[in-house]
C-alpha atoms as a PDB file:
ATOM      1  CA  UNK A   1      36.386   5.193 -89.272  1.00  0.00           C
ATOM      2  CA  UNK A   2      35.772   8.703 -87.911  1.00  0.00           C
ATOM      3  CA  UNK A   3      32.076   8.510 -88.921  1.00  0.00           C
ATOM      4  CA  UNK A   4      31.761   5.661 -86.707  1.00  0.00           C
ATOM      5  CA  UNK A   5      33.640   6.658 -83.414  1.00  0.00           C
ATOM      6  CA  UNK A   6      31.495   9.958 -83.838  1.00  0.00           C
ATOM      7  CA  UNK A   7      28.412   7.452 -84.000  1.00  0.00           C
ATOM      8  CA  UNK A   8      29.927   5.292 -80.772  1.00  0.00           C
ATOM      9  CA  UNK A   9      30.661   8.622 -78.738  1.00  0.00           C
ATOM     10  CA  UNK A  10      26.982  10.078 -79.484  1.00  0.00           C
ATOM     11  CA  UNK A  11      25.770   6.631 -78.418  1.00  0.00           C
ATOM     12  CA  UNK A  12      27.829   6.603 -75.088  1.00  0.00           C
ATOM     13  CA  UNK A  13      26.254  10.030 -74.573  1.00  0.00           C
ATOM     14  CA  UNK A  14      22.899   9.314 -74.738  1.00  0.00           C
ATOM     15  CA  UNK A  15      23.174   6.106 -72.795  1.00  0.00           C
ATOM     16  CA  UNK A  16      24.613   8.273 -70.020  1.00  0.00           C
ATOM     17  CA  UNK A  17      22.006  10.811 -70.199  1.00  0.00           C
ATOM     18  CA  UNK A  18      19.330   8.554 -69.844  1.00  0.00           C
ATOM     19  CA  UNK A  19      20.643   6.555 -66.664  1.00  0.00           C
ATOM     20  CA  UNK A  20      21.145  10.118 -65.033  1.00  0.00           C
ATOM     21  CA  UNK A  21      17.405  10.878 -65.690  1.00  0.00           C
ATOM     22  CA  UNK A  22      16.408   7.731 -64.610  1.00  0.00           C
ATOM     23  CA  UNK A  23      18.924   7.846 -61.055  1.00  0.00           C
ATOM     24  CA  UNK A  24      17.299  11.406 -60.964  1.00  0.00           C
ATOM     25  CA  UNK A  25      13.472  10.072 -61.058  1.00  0.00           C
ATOM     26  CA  UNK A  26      13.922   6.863 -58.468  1.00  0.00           C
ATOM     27  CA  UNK A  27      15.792   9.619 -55.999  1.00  0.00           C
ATOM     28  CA  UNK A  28      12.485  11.900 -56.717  1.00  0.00           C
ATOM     29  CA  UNK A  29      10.148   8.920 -56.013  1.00  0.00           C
ATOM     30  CA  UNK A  30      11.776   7.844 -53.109  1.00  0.00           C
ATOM     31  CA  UNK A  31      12.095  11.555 -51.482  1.00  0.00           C
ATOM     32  CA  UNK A  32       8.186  11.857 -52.438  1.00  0.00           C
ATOM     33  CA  UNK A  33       7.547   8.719 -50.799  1.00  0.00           C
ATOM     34  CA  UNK A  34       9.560   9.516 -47.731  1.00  0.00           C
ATOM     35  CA  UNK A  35       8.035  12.993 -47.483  1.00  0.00           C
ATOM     36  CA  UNK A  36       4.116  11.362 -47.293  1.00  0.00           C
ATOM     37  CA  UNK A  37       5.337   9.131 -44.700  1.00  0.00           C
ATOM     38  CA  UNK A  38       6.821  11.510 -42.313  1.00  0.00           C
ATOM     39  CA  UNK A  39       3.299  13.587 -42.984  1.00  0.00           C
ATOM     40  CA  UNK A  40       1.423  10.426 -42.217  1.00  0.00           C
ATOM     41  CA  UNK A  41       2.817   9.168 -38.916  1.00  0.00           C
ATOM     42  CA  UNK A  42       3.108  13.124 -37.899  1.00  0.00           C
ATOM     43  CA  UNK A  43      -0.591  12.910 -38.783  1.00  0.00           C
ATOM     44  CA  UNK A  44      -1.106  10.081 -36.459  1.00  0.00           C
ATOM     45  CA  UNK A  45       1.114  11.212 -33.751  1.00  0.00           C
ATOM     46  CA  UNK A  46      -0.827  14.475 -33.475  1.00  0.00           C
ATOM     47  CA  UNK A  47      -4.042  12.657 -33.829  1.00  0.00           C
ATOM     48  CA  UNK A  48      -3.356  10.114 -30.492  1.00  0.00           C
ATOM     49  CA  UNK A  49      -4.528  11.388 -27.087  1.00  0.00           C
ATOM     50  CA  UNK A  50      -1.893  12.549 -24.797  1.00  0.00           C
ATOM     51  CA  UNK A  51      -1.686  10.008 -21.750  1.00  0.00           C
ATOM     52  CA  UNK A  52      -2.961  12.101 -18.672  1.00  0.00           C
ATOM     53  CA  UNK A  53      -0.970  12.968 -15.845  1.00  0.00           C
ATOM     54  CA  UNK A  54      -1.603  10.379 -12.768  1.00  0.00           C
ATOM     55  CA  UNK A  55      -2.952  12.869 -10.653  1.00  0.00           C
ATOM     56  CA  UNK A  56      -5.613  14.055 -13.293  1.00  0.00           C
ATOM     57  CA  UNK A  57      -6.469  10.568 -13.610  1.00  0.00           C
ATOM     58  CA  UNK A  58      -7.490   9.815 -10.383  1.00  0.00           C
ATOM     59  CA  UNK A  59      -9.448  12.975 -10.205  1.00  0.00           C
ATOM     60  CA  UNK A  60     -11.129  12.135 -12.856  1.00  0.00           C
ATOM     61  CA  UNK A  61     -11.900   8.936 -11.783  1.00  0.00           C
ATOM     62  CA  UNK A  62     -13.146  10.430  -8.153  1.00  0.00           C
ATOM     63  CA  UNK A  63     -15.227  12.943 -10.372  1.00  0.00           C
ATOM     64  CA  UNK A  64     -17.276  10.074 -12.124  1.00  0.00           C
ATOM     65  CA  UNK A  65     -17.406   7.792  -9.290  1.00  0.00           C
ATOM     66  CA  UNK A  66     -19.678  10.663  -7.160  1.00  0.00           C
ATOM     67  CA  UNK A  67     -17.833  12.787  -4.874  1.00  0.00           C
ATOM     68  CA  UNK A  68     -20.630  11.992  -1.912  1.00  0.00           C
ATOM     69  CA  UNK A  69     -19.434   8.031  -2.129  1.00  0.00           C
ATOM     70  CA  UNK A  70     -16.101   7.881  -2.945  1.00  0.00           C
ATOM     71  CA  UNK A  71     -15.606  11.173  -0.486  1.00  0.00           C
ATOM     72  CA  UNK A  72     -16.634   8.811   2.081  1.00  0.00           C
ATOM     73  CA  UNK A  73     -14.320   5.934   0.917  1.00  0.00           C
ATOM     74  CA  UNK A  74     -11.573   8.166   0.922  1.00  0.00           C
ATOM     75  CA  UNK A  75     -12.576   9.312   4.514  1.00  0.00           C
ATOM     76  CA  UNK A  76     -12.134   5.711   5.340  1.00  0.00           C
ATOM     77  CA  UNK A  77      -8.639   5.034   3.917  1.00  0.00           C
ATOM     78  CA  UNK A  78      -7.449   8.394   5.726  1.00  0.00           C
ATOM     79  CA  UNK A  79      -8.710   7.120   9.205  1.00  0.00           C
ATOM     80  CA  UNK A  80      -7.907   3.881   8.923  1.00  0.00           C
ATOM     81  CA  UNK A  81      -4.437   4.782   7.575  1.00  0.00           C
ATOM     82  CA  UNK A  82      -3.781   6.999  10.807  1.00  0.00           C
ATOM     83  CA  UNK A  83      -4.786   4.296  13.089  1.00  0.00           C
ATOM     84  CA  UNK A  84      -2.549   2.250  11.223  1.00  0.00           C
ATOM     85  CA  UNK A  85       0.768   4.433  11.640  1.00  0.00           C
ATOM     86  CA  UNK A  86      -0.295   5.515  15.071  1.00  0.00           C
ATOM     87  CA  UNK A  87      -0.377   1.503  15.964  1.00  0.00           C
ATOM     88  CA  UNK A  88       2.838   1.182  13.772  1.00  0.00           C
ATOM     89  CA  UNK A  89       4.479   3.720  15.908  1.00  0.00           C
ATOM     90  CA  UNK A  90       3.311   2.244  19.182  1.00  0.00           C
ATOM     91  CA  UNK A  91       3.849  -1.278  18.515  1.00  0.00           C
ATOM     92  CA  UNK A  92       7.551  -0.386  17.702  1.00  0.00           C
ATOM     93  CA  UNK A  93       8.573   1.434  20.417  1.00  0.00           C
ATOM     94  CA  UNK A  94       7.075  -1.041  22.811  1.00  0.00           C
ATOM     95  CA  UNK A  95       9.465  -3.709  21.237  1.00  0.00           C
ATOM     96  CA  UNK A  96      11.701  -4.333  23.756  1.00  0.00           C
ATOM     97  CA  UNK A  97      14.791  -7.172  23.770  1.00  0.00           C
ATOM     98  CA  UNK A  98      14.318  -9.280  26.347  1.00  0.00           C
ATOM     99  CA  UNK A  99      17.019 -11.577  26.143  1.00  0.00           C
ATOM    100  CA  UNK A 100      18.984  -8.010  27.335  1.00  0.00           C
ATOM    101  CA  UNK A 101      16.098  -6.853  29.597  1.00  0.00           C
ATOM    102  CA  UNK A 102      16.240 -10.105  31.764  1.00  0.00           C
ATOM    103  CA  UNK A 103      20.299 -10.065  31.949  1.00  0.00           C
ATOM    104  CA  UNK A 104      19.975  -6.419  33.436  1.00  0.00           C
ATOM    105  CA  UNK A 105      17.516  -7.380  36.197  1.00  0.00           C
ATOM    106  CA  UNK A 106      19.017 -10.469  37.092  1.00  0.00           C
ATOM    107  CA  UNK A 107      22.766  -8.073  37.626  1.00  0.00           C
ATOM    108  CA  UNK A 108      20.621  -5.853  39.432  1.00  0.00           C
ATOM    109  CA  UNK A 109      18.945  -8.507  41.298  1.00  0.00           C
ATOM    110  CA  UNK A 110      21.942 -10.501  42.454  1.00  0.00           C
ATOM    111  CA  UNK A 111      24.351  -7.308  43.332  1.00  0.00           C
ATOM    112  CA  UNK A 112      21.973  -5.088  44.501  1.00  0.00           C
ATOM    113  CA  UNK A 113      18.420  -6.494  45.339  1.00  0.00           C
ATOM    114  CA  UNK A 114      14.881  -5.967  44.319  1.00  0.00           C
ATOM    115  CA  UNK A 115      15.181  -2.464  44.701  1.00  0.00           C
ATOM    116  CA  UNK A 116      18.189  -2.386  42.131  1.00  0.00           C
ATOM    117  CA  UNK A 117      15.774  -4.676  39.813  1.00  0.00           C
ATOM    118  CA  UNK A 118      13.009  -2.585  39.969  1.00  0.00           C
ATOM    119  CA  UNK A 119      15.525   0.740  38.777  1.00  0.00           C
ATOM    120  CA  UNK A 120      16.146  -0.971  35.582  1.00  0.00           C
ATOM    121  CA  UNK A 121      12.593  -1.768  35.117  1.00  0.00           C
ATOM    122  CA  UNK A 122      11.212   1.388  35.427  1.00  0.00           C
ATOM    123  CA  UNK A 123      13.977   3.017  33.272  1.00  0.00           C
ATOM    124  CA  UNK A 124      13.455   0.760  30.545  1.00  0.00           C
ATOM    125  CA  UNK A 125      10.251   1.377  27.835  1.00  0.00           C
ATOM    126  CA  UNK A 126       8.033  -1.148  27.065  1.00  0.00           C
ATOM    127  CA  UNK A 127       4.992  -3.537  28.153  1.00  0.00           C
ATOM    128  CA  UNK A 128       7.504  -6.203  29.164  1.00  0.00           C
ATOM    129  CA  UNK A 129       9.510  -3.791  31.534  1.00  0.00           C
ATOM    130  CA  UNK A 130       6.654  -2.718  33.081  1.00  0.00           C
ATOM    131  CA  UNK A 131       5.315  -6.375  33.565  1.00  0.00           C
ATOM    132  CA  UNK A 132       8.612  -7.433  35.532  1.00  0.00           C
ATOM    133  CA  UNK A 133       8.191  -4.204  37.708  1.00  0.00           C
ATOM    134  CA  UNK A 134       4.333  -5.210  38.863  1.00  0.00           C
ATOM    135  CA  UNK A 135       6.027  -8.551  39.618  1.00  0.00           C
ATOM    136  CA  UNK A 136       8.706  -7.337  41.463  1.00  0.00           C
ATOM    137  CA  UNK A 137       6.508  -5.076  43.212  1.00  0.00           C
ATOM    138  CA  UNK A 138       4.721  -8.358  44.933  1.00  0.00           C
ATOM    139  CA  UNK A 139       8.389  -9.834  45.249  1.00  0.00           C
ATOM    140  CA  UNK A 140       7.156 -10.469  49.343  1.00  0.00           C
ATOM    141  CA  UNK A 141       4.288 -12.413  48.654  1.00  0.00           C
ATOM    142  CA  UNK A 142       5.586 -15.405  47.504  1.00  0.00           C
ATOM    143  CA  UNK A 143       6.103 -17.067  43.731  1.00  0.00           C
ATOM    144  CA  UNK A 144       2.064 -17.157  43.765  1.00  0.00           C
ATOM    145  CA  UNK A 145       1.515 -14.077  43.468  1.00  0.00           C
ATOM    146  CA  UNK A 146       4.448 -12.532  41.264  1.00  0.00           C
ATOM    147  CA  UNK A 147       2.756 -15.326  38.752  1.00  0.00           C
ATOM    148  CA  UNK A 148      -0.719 -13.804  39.020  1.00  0.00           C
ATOM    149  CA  UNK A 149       0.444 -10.480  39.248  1.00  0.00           C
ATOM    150  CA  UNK A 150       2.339 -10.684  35.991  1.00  0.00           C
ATOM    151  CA  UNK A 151      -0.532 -12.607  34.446  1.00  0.00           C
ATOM    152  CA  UNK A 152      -3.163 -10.029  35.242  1.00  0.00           C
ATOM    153  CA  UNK A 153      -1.014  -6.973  33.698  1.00  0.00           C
ATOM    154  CA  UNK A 154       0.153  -8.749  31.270  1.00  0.00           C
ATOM    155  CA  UNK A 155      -3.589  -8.794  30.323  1.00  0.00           C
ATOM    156  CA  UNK A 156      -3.825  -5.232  30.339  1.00  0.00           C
ATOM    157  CA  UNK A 157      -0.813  -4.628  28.490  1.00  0.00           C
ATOM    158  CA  UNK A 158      -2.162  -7.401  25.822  1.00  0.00           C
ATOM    159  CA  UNK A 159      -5.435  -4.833  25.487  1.00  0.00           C
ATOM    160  CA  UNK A 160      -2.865  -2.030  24.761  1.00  0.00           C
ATOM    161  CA  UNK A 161      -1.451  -3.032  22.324  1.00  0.00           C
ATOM    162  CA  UNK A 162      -4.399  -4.511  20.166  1.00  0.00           C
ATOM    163  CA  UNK A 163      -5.908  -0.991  21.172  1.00  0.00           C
ATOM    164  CA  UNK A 164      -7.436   0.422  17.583  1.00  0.00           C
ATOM    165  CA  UNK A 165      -6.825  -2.667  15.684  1.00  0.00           C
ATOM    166  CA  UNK A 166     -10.861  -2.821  15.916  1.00  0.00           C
ATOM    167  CA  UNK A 167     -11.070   0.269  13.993  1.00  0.00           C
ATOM    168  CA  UNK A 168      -9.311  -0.413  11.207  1.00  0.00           C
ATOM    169  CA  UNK A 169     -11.129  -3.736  11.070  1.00  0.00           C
ATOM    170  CA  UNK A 170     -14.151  -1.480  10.908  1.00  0.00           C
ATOM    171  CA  UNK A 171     -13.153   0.954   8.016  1.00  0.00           C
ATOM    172  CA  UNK A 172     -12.313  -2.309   6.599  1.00  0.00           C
ATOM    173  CA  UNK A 173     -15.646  -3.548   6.213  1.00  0.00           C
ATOM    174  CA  UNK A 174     -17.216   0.020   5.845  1.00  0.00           C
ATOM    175  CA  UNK A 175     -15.043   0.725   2.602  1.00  0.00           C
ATOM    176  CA  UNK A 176     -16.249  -2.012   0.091  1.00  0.00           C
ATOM    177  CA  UNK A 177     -19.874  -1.892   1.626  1.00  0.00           C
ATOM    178  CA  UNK A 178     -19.429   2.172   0.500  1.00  0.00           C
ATOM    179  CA  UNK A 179     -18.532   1.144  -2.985  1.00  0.00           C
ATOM    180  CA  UNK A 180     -21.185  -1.509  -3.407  1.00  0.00           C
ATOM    181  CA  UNK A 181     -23.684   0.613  -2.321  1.00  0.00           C
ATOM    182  CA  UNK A 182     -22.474   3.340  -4.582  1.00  0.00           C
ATOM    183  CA  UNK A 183     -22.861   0.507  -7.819  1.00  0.00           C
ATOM    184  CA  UNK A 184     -25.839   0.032  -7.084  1.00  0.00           C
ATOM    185  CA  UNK A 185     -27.229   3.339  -6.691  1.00  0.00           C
ATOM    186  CA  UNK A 186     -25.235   3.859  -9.997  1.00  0.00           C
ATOM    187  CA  UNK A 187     -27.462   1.026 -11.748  1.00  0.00           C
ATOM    188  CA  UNK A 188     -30.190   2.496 -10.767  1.00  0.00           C
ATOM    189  CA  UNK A 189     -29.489   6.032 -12.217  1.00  0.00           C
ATOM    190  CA  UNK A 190     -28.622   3.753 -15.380  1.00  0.00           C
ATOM    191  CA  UNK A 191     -31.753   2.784 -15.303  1.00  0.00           C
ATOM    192  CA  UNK A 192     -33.784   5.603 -14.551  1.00  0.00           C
ATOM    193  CA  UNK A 193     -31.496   7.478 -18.023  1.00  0.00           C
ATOM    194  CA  UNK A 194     -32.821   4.462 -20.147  1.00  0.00           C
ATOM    195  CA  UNK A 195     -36.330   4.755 -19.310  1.00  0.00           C
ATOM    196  CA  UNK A 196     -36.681   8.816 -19.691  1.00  0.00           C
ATOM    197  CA  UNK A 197     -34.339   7.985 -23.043  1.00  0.00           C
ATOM    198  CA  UNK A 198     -37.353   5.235 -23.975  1.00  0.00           C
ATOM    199  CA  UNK A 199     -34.705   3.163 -25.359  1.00  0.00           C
ATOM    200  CA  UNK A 200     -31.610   0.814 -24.404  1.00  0.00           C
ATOM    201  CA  UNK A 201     -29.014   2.764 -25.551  1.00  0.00           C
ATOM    202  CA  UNK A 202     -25.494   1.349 -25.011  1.00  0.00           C
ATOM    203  CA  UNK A 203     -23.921   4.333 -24.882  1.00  0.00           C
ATOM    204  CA  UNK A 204     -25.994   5.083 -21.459  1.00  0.00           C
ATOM    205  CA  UNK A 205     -25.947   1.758 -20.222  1.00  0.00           C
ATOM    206  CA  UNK A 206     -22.386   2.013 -20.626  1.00  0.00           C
ATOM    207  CA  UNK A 207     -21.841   4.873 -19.050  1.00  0.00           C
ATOM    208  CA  UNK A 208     -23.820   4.261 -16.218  1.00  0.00           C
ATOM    209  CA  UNK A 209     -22.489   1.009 -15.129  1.00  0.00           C
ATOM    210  CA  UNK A 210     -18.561   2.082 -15.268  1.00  0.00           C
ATOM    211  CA  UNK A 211     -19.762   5.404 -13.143  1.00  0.00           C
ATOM    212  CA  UNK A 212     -21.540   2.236 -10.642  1.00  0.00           C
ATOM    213  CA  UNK A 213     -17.986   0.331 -10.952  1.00  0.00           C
ATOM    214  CA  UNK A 214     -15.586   3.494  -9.384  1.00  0.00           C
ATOM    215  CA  UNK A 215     -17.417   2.950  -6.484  1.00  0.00           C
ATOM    216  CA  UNK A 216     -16.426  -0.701  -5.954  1.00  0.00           C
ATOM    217  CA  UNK A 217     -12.717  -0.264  -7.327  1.00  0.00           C
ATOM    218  CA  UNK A 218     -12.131   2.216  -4.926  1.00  0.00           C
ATOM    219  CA  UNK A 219     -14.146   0.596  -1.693  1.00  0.00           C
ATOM    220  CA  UNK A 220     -11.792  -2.511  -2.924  1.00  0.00           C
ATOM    221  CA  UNK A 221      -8.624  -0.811  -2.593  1.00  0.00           C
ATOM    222  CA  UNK A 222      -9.110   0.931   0.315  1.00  0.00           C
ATOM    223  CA  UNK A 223      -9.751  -2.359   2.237  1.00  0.00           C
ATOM    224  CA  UNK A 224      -7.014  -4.621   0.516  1.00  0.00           C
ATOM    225  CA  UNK A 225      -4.879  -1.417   1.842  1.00  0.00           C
ATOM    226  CA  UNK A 226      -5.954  -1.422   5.466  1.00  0.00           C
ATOM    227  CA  UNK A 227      -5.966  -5.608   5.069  1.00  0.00           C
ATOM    228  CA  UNK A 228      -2.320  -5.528   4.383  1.00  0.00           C
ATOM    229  CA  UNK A 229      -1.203  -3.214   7.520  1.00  0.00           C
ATOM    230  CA  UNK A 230      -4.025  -4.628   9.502  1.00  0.00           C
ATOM    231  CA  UNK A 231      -1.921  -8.199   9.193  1.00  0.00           C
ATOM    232  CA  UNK A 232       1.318  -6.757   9.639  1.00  0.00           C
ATOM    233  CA  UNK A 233      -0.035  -5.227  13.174  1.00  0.00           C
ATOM    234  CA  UNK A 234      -1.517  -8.451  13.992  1.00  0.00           C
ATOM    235  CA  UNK A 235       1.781  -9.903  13.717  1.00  0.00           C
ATOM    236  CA  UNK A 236       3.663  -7.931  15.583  1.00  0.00           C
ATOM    237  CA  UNK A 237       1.354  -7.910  18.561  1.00  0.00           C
ATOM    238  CA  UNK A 238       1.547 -12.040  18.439  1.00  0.00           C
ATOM    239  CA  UNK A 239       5.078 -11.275  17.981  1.00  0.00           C
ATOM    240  CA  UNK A 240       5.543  -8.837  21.348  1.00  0.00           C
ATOM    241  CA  UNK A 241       2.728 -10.851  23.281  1.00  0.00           C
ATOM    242  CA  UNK A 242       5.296 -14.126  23.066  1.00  0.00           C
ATOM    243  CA  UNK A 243       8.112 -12.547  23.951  1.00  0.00           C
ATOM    244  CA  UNK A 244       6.189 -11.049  27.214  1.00  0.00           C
ATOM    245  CA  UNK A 245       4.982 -14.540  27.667  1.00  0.00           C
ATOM    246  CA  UNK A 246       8.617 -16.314  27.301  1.00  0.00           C
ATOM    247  CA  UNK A 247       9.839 -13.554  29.318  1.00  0.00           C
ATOM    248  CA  UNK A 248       7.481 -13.046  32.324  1.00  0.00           C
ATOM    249  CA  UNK A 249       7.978 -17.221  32.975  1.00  0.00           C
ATOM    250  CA  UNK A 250      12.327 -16.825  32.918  1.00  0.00           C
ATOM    251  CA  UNK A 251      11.485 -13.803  35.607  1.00  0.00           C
ATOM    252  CA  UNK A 252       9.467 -16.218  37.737  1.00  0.00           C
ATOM    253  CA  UNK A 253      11.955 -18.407  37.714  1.00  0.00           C
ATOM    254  CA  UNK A 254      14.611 -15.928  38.190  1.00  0.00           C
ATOM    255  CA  UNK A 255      12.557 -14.596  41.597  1.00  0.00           C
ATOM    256  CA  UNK A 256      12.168 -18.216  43.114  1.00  0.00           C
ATOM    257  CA  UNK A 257      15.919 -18.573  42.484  1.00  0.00           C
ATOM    258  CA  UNK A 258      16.736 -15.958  44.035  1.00  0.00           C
ATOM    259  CA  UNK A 259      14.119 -16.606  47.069  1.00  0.00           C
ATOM    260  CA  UNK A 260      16.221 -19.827  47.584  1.00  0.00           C
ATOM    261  CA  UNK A 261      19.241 -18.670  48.339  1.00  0.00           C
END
């Protein structure tokens, strides 16, 4: 009996043993195994390309394009841009509300006369105050001639405000035409590399056409840029031109009113 619970102890031992060696060799495996991972993706991390700032990107991209083209592109964005905002500026401060405008001149018309009327309009900024003053001004002349009057300037103030529009329109056209022209100057130089190479090589085919393609990205934004605020100042000089319209007819009919009493 004490021979064999020696023998079962011994036994219990050497079971014990061996699972600890064995828990002790999958833990080793599995730290190995996690160790050449981490050295493998820290291997690829280090090996991917950095993403370039935006800025170094686009100069880049204005490098390879050709400075002489896209130099000129950009020249066209910058001008057209400052015709834009200088238009933008204009066209807002020569909003005016007339609904407010025409309520002021007629108070000023009923309590204290023409004189009165003209006051407000020369105090008050905008195409459509100044059109109710050269009406007023002919106020004597009959209904007639307040009509034509305000007609006529309002035709000059019309040319004001679409003043410049026809430049952007220009640097809208020039831009693209810039870029095309640069692709195909581009496909040329292509060209001209494959045949002192003596052989189509894609590498230079490659390389010439996306230098060709700058050209016409950037001539392509530059317009769809200038399109976009081009539209927008369209807009709003359809949008003050109407209300000078709607307004100049309620100040005719204000004057005759106020003739007839």
């Amino acid at each position: 009996m004490f021979l064999a619970v020696m023998g079962l102890m011994t036994f219990t031992a050497q079971y014990a043993s061996a699972q600890e060696g064995d828990s002790l060799a999958t833990a080793g495996t599995d730290t190995a195994a996690a160790v050449v991972e981490e050295a493998v993706v820290e291997e690829v991390v280090e090996a991917a390309p950095a993403e370039a700032p935006m800025h170094q990107e686009i100069k880049r991209l204005f490098i390879e394009g050709g400075a002489g083209f896209m130099a000129t592109i950009i020249a066209c964005l910058v001008f057209g841009l400052a015709v834009a905002i200088e238009r933008i500026i204009y066209l807002n401060l020569a909003s005016t509300n007339t609904e407010k405008l025409l309520k002021k001149v007629e108070d000023a018309l009923n309590n204290g006369g023409v004189e009165a009327a003209k006051d407000v309009c020369r105090n008050t900024r905008g195409p459509v105050a100044s059109i109710f003053y050269q009406g007023l001004l002919r106020y004597d002349k009959g209904a007639e001639e307040v009509e034509k009057s305000i007609t006529s300037y309002g035709s000059v103030q019309m040319g004001q405000l679409e003043g410049g529009l026809s430049w952007i329109t220009l640097f809208i056209a020039v831009a693209p035409m810039l870029g095309f022209m640069g692709t195909v100057i581009g496909m040329i130089q292509a060209f001209d590399e494959i045949q002192r190479a003596g052989d189509i090589s894609p590498t230079l085919v490659a390389g010439g056409m996306k230098v060709a393609l700058i050209t016409t990205v950037g001539g392509l934004i530059v317009a769809i840029i200038l399109q976009i605020l081009y539209n927008y100042l369209i807009s709003k000089v359809d949008s003050i031109v109407l209300s000078m319209e709607d307004a100049s007819i309620a100040l005719v009919d204000m004057i005759v009113k106020y003739q007839n009493k």
